[in-house]
N, C-alpha and C. Protein backbone atom coordinates (compact mmCIF):
# COMPACT_ATOMS: atom_id res chain seq x y z
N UNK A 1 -14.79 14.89 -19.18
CA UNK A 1 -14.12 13.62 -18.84
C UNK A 1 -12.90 13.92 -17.97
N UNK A 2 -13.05 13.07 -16.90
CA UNK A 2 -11.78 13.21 -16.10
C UNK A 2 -10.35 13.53 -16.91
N UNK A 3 -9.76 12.22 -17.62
CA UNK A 3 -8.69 12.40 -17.86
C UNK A 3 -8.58 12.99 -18.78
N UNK A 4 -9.66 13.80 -19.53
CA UNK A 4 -9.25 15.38 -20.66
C UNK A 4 -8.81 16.40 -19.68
N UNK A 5 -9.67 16.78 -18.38
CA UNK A 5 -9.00 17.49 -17.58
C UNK A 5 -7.93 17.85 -16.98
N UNK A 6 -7.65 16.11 -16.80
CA UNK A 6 -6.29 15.78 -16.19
C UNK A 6 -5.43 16.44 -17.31
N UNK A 7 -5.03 15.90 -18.16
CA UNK A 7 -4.33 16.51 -19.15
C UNK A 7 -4.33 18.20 -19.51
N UNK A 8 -5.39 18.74 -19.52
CA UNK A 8 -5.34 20.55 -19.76
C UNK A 8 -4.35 20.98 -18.25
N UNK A 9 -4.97 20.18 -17.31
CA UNK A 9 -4.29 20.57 -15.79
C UNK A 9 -2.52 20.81 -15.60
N UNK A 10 -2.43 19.44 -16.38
CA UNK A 10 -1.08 18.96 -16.42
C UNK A 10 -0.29 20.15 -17.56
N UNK A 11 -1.11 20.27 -18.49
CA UNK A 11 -0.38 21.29 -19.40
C UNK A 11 0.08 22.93 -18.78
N UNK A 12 -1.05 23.06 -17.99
CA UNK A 12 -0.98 24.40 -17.78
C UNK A 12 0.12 24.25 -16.41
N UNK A 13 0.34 23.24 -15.34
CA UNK A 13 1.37 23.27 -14.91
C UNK A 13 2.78 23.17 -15.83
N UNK A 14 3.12 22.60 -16.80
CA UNK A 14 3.99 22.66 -17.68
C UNK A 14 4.30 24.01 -17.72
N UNK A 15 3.32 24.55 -18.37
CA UNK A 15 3.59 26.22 -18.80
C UNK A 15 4.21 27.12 -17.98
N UNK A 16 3.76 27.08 -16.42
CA UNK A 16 4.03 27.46 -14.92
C UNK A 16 5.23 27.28 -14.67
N UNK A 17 5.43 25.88 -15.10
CA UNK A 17 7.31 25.47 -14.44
C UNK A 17 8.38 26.05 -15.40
N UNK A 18 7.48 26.55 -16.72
CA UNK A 18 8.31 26.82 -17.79
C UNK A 18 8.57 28.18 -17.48
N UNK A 19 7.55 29.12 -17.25
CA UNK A 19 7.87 30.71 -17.15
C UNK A 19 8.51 30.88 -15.59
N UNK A 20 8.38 30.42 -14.65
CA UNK A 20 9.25 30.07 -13.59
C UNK A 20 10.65 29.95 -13.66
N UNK A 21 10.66 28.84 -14.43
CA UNK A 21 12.20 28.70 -14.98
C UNK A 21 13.01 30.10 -15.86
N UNK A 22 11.93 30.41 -16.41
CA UNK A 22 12.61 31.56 -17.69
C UNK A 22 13.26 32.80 -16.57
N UNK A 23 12.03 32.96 -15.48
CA UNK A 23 12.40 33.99 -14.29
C UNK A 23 13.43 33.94 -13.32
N UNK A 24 13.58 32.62 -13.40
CA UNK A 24 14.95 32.13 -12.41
C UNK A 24 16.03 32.78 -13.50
N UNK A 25 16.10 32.48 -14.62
CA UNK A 25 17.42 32.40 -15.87
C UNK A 25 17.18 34.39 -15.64
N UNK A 26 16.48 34.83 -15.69
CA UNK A 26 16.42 36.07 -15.58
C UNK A 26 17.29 36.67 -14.38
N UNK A 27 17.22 36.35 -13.30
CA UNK A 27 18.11 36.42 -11.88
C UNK A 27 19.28 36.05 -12.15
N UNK A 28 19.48 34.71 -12.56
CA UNK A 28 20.45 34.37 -12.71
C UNK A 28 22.12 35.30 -13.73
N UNK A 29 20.99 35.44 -14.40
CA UNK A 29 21.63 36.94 -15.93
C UNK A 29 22.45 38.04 -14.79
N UNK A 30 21.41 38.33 -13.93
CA UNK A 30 21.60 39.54 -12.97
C UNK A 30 22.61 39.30 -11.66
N UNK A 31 24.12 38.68 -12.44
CA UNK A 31 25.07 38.31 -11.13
C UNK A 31 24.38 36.90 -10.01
N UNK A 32 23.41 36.26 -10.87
CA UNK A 32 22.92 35.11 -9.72
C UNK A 32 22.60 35.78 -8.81
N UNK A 33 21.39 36.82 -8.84
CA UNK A 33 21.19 37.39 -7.37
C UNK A 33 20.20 36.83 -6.78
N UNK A 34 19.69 35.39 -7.61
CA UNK A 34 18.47 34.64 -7.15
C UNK A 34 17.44 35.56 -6.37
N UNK A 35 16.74 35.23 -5.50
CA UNK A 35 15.58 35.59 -4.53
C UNK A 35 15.32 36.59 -3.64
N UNK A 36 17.00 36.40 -3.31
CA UNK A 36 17.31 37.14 -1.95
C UNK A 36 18.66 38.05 -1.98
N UNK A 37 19.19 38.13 -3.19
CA UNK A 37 20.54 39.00 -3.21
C UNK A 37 19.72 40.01 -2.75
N UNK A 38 20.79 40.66 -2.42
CA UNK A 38 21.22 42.31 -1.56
C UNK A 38 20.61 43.40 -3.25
N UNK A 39 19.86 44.40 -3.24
CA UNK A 39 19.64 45.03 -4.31
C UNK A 39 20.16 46.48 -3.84
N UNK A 40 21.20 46.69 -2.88
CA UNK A 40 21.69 48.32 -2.29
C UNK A 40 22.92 47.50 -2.37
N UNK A 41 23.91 49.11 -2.66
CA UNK A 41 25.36 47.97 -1.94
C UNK A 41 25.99 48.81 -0.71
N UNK A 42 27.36 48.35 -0.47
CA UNK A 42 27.40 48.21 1.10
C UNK A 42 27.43 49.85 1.22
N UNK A 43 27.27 50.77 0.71
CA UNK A 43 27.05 51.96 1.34
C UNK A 43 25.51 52.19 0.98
N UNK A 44 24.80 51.45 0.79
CA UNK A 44 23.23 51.61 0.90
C UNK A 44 22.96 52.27 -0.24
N UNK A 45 23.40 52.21 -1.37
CA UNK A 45 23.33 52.77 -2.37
C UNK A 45 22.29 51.72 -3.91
N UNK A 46 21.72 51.70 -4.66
CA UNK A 46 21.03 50.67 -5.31
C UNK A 46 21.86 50.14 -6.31
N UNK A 47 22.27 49.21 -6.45
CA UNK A 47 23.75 48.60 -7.15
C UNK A 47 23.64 49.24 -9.17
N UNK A 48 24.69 49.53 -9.22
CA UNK A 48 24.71 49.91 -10.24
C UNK A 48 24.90 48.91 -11.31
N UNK A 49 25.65 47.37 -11.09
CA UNK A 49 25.97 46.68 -11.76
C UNK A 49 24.58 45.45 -12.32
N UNK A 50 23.04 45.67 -11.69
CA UNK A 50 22.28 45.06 -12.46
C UNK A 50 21.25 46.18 -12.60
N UNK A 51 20.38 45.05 -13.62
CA UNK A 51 19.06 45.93 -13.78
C UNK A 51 18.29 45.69 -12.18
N UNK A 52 17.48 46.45 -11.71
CA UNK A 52 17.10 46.22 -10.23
C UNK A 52 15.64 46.28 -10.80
N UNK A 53 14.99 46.97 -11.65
CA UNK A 53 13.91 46.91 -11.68
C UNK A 53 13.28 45.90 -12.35
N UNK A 54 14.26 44.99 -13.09
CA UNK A 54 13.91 43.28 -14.09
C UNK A 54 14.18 42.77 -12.39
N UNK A 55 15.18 42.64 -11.99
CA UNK A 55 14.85 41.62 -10.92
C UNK A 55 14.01 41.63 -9.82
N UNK A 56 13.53 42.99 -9.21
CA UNK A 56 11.78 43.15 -8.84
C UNK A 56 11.16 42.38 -9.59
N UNK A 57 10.88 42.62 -11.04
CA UNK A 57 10.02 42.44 -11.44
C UNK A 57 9.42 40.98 -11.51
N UNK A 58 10.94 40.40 -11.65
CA UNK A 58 11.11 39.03 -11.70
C UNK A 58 10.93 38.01 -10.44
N UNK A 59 11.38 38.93 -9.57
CA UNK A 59 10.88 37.88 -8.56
C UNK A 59 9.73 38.48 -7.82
N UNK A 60 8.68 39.42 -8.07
CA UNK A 60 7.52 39.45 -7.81
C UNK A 60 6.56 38.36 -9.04
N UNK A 61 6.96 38.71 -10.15
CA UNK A 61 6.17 37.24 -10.64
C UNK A 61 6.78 35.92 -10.42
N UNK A 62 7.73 35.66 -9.70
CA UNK A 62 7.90 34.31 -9.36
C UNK A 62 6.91 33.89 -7.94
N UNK A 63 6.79 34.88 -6.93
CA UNK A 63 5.86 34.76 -6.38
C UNK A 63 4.66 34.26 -6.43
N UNK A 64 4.02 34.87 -7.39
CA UNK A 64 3.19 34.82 -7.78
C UNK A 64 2.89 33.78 -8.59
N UNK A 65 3.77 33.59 -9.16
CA UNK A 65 3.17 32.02 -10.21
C UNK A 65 3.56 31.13 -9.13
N UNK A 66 4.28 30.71 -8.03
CA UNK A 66 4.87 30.01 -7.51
C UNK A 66 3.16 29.85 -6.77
N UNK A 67 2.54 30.87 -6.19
CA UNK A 67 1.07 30.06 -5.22
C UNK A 67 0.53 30.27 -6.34
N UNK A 68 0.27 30.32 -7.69
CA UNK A 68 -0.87 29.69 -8.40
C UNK A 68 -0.07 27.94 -8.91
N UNK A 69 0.86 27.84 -8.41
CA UNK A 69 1.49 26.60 -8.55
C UNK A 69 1.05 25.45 -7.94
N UNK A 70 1.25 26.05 -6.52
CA UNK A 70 0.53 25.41 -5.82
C UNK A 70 -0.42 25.05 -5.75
N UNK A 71 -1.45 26.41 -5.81
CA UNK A 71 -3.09 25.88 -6.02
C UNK A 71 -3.24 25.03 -7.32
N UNK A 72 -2.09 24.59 -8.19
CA UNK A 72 -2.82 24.10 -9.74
C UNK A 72 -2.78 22.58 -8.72
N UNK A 73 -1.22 22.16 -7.95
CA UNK A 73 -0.82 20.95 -8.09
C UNK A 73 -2.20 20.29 -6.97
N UNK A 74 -2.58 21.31 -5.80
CA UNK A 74 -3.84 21.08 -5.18
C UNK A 74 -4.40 20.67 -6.09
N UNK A 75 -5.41 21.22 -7.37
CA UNK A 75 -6.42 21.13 -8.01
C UNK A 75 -5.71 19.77 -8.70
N UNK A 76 -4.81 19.69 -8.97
CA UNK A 76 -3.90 18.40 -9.84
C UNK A 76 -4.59 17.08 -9.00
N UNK A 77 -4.25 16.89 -7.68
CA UNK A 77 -3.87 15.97 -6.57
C UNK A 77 -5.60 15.69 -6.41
N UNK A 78 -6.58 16.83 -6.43
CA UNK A 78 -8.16 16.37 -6.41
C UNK A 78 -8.53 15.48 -7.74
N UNK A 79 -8.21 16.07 -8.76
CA UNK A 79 -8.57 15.49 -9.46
C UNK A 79 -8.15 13.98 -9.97
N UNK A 80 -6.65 13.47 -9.55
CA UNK A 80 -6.31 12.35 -9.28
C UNK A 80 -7.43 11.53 -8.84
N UNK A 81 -7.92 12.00 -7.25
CA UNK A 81 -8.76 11.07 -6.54
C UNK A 81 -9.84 11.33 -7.12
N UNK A 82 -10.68 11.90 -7.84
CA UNK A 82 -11.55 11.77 -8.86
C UNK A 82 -12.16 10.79 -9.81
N UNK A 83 -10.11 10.62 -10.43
CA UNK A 83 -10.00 9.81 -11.34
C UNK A 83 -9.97 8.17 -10.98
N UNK A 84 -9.46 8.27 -9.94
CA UNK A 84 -9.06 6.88 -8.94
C UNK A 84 -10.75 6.22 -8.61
N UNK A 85 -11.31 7.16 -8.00
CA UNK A 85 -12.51 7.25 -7.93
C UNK A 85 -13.74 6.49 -9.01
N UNK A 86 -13.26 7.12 -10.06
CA UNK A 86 -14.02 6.35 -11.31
C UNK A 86 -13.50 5.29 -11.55
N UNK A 87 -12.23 5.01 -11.32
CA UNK A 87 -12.10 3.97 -12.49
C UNK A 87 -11.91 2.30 -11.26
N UNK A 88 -12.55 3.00 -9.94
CA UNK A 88 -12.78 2.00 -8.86
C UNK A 88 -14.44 1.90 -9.00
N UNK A 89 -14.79 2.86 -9.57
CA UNK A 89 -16.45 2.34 -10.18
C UNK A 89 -16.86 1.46 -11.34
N UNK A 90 -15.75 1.59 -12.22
CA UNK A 90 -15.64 0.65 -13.38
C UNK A 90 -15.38 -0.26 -13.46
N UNK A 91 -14.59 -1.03 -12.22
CA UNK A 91 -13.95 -2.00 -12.29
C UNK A 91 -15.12 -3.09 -11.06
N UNK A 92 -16.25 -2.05 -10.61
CA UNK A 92 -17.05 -2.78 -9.91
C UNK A 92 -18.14 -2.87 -11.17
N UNK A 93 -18.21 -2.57 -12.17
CA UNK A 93 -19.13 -3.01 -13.39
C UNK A 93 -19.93 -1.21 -13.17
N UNK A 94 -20.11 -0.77 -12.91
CA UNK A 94 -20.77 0.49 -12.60
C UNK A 94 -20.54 1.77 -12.84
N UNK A 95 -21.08 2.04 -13.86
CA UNK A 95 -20.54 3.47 -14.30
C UNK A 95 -21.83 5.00 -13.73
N UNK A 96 -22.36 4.32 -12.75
CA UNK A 96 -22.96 5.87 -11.90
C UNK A 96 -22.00 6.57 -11.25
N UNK A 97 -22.30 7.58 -11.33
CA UNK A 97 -21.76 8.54 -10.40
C UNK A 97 -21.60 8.48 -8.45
N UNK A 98 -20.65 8.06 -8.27
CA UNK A 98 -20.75 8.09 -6.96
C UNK A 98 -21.59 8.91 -5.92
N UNK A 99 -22.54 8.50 -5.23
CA UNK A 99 -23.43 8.88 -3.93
C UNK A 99 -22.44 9.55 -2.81
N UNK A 100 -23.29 9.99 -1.71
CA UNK A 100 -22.77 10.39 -0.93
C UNK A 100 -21.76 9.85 0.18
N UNK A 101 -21.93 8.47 -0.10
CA UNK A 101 -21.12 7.47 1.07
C UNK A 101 -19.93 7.29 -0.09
N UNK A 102 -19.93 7.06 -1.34
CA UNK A 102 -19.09 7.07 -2.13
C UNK A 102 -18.17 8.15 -2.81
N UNK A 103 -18.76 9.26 -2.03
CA UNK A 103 -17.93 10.36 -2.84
C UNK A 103 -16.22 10.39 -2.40
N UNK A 104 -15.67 10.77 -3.25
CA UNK A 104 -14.25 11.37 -3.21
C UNK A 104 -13.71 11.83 -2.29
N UNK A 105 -13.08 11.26 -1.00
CA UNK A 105 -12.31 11.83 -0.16
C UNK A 105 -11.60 13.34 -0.43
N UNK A 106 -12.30 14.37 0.28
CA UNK A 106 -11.72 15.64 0.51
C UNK A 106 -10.27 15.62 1.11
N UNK A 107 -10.08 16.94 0.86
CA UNK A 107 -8.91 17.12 2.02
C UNK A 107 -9.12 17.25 3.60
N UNK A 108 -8.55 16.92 4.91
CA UNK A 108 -9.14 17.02 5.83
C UNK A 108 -8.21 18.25 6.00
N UNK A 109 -9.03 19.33 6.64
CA UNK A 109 -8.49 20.51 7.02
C UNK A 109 -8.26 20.77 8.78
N UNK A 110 -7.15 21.20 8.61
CA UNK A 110 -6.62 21.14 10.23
C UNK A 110 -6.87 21.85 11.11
N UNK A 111 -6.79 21.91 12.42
CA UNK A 111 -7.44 22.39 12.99
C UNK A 111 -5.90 23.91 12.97
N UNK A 112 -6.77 25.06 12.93
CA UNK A 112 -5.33 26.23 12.72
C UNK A 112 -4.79 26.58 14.34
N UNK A 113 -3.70 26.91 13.96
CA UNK A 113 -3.09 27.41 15.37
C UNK A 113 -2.45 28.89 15.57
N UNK A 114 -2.65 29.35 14.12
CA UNK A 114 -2.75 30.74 14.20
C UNK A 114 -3.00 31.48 12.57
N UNK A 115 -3.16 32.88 12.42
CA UNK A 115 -3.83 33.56 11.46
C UNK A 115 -2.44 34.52 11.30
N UNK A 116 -2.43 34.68 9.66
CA UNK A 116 -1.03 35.76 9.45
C UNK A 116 -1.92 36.84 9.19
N UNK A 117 -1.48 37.85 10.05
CA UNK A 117 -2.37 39.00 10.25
C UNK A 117 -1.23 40.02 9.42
N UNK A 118 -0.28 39.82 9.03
CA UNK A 118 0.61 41.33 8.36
C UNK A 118 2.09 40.49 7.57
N UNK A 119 2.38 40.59 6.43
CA UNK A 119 3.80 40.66 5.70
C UNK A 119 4.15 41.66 5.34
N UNK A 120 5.58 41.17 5.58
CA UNK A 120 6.66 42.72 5.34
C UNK A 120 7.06 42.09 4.01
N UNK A 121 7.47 43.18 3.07
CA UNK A 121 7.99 43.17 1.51
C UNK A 121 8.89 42.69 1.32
N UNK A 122 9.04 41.93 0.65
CA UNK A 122 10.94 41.14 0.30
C UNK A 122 10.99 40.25 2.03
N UNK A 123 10.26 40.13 2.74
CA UNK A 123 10.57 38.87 3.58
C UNK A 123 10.58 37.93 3.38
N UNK A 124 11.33 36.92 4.19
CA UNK A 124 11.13 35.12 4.08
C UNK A 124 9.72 34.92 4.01
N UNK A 125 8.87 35.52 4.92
CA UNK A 125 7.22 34.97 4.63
C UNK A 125 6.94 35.33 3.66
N UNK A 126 7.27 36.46 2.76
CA UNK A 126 6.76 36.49 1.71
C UNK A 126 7.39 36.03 0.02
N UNK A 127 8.66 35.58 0.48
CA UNK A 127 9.30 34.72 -0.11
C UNK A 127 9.20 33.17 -0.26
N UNK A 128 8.42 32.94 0.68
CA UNK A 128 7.42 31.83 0.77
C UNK A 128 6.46 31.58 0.25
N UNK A 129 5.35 32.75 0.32
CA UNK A 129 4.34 32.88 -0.43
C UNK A 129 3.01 32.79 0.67
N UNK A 130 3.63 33.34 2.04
CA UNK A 130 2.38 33.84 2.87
C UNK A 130 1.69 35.25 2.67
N UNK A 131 0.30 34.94 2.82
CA UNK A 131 -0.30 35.83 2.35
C UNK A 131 -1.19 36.31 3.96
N UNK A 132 -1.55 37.66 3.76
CA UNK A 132 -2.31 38.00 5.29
C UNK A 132 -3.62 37.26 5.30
N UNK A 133 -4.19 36.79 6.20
CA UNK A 133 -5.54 35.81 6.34
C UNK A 133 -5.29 34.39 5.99
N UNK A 134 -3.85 34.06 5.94
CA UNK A 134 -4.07 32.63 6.06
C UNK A 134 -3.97 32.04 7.77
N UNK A 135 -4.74 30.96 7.76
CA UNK A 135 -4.93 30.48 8.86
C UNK A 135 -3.75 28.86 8.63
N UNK A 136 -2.60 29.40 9.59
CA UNK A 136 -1.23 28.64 9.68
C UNK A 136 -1.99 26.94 10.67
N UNK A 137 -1.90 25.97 9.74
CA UNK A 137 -2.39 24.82 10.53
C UNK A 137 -1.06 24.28 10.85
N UNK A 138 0.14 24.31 10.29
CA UNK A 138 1.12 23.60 10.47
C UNK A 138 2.44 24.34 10.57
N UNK A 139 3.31 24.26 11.41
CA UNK A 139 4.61 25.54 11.60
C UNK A 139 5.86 24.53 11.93
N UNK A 140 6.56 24.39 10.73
CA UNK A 140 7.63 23.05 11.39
C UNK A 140 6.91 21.65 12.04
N UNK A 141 7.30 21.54 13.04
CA UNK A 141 6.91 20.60 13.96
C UNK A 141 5.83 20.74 14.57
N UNK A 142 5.18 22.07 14.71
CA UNK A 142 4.37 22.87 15.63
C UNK A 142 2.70 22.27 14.76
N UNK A 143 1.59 21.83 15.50
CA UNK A 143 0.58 21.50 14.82
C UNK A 143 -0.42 21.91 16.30
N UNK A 144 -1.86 21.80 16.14
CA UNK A 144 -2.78 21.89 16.83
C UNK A 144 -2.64 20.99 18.16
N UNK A 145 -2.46 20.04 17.97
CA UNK A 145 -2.04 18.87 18.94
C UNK A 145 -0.54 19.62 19.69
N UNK A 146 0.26 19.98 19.47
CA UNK A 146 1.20 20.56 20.49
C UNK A 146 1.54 21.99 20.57
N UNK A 147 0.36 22.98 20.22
CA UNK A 147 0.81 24.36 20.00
C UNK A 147 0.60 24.65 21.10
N UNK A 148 1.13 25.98 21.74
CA UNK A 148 0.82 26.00 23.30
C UNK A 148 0.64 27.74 23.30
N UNK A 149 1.71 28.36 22.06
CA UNK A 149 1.77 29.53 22.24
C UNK A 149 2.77 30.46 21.18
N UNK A 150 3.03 31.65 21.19
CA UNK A 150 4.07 32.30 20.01
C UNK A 150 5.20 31.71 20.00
N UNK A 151 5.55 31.68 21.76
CA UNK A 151 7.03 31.39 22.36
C UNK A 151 7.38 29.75 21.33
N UNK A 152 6.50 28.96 20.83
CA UNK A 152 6.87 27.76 20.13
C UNK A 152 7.15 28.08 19.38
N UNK A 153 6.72 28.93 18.53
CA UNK A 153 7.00 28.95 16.91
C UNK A 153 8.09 30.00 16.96
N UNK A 154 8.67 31.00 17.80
CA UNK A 154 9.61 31.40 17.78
C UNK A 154 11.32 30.28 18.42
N UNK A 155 10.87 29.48 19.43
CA UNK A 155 11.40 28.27 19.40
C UNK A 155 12.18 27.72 18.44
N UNK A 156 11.09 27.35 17.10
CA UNK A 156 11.63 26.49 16.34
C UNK A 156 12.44 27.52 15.27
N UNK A 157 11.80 28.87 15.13
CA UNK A 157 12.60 29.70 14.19
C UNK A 157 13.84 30.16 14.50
N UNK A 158 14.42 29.87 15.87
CA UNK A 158 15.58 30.24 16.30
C UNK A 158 16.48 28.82 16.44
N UNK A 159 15.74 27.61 16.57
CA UNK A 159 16.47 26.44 15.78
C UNK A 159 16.84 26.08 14.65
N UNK A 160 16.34 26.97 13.94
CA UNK A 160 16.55 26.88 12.17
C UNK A 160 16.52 27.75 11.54
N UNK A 161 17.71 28.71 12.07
CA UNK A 161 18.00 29.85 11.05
C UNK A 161 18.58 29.07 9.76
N UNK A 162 18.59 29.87 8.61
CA UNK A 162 18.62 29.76 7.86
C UNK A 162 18.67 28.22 7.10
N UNK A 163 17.70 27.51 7.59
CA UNK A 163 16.85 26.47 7.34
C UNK A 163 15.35 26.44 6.88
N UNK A 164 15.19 25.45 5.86
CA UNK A 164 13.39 24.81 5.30
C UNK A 164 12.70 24.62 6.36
N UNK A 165 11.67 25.32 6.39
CA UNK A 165 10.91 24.68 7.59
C UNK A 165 9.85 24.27 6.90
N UNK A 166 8.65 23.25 7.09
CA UNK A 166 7.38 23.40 6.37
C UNK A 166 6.64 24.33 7.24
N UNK A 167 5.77 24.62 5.96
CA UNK A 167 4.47 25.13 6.76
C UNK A 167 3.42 24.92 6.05
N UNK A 168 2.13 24.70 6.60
CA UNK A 168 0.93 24.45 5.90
C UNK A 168 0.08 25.45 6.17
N UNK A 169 -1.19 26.37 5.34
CA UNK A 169 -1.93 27.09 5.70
C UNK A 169 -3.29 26.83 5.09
N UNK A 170 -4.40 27.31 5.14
CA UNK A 170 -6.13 26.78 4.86
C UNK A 170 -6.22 28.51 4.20
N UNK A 171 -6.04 28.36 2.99
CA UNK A 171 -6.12 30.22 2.36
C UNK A 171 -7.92 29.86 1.62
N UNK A 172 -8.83 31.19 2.01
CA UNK A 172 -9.86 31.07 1.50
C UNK A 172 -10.75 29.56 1.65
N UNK A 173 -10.66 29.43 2.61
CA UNK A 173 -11.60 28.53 3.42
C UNK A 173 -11.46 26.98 1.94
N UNK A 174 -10.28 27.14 1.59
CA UNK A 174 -10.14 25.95 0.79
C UNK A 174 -9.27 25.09 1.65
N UNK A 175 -8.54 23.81 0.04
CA UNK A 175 -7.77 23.07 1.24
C UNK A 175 -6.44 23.31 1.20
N UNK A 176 -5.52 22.65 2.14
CA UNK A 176 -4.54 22.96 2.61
C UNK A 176 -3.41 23.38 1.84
N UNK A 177 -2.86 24.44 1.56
CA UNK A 177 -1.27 24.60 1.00
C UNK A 177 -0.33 24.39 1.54
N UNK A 178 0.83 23.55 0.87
CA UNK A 178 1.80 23.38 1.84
C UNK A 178 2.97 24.34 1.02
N UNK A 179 3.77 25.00 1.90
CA UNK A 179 5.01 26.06 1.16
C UNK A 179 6.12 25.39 1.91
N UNK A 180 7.17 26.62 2.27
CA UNK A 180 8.76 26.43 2.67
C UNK A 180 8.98 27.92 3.21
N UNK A 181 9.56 28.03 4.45
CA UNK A 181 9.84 29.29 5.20
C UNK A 181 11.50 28.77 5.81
N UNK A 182 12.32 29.97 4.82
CA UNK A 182 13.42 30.04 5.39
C UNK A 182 13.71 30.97 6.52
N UNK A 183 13.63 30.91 7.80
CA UNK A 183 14.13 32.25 8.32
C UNK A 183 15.40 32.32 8.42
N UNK A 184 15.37 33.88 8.26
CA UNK A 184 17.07 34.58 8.08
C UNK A 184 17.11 35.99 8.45
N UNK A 185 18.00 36.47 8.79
CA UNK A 185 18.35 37.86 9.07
C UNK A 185 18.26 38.90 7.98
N UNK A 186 17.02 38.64 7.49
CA UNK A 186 17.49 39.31 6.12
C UNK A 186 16.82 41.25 6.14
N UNK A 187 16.82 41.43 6.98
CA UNK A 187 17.06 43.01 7.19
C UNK A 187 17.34 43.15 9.07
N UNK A 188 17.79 44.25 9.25
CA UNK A 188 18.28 45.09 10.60
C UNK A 188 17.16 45.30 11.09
N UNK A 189 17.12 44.98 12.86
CA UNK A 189 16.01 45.29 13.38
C UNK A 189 14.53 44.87 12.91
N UNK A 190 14.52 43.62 11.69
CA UNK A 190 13.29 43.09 11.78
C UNK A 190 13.67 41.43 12.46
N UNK A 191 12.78 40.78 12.57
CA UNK A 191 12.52 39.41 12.80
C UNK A 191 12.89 38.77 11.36
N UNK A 192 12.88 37.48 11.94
CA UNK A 192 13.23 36.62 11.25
C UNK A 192 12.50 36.00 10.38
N UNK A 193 11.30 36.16 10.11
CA UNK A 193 10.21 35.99 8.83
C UNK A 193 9.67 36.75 8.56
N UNK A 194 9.39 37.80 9.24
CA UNK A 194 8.75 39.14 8.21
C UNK A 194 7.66 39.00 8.57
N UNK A 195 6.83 38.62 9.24
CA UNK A 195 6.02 38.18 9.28
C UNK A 195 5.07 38.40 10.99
N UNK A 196 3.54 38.45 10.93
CA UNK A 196 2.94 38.50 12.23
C UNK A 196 1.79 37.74 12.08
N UNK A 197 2.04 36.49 13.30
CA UNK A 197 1.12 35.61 13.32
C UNK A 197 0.36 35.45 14.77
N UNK A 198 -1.35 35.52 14.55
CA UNK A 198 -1.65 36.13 15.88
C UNK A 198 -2.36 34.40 16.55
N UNK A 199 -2.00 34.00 17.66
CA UNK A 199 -1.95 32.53 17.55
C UNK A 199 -3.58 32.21 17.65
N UNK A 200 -4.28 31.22 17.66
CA UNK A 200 -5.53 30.90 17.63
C UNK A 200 -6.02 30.44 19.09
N UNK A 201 -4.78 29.42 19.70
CA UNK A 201 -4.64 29.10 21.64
C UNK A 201 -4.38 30.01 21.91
N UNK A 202 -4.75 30.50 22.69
CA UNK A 202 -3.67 31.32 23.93
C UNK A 202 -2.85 30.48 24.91
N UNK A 203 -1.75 31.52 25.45
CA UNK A 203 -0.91 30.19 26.58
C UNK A 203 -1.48 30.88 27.31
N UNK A 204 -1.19 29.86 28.30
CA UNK A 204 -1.54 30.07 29.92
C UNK A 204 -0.62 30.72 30.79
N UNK A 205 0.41 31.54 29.96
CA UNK A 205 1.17 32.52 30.71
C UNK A 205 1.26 33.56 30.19
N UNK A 206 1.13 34.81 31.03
CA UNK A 206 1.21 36.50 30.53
C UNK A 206 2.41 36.51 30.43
């Protein structure tokens, strides 16, 4: 039954936001070094004043629960229209199962404008929760309809340093995830997301 599902769904996101939370309070313990504190200090040395290997640890499983988060609230958001679904069959007197003209609006998947071919460790992309082989449908402002080339999406990342950008990606030929990419300077001599995205257009200039 739909809404038994709904409910196990809903629980197990509960659980998610709960050990999430416990991992934040864990960082937090550790001088508030949240996500992105500095774990060397200024002579490049590994700080003596926290545990470094709880806050690895901690914010590699925040990662990690953070895109099975996502994929739950995806699986959450289908099963809504599922539910919507039935109970627009019930109210026409009809309790069959919806046909093919009646089935459940999918997600429409976008057309991509480029593929993350490589993340660097402790980056904004991967502080995001990009993974290599996702196919990037959405970059800020940047979508299929106005992508032209890299030079855009480096564009907008140099308009919004240390700013939310959205981004949407199509991981495993499912539907769409949407995350948050801060770029920032957050190491010497790398870029600003950590990240290599190989575009899907090509521009029309070498």
């Amino acid at each position: 039954m739909a809404s038994e599902k709904m409910r196990q769904l809903i629980s197990k996101r509960d659980d998610l936001e709960a050990e999430i939370k416990a991992l934040h309070e864990v960082l937090d313990s550790q001088k508030s070094i949240g996500m992105d504190g500095p774990l060397i200090d200024t002579e490049g040395f590994p700080r003596a004043d926290i545990d470094i290997y709880s806050v690895r640890h901690a914010r590699q499983k925040i990662i990690c629960l953070q895109n099975d988060h996502t994929a739950l609230m995806e699986e959450i958001e289908e099963e809504l229209y599922k539910i919507h679904a039935e109970a627009r069959l019930a109210s026409q007197g009809t309790t069959q199962e919806p046909d093919s003209t009646q089935e459940v609006k999918k997600f429409v998947v976008r057309e991509p404008i480029g593929t993350v071919m490589s993340v660097d460790e402790g980056s904004p992309a991967e502080m995001a929760g990009l993974r290599v082989g996702d196919s990037v449908v959405q970059f800020g402002s940047l979508t299929a309809d106005n992508f032209q080339g890299l030079q855009n999406i480096a564009t907008v990342v140099q308009h919004s340093i240390d700013k939310s950008l959205p981004v949407a990606v199509v991981r495993d030929s499912m539907a769409e995830i949407k995350l948050s990419i801060t770029p920032t300077r957050w190491k010497p001599d790398k870029g600003l997301l950590g990240c290599n995205i190989k575009p899907v257009k090509s521009t029309t200039t070498r």
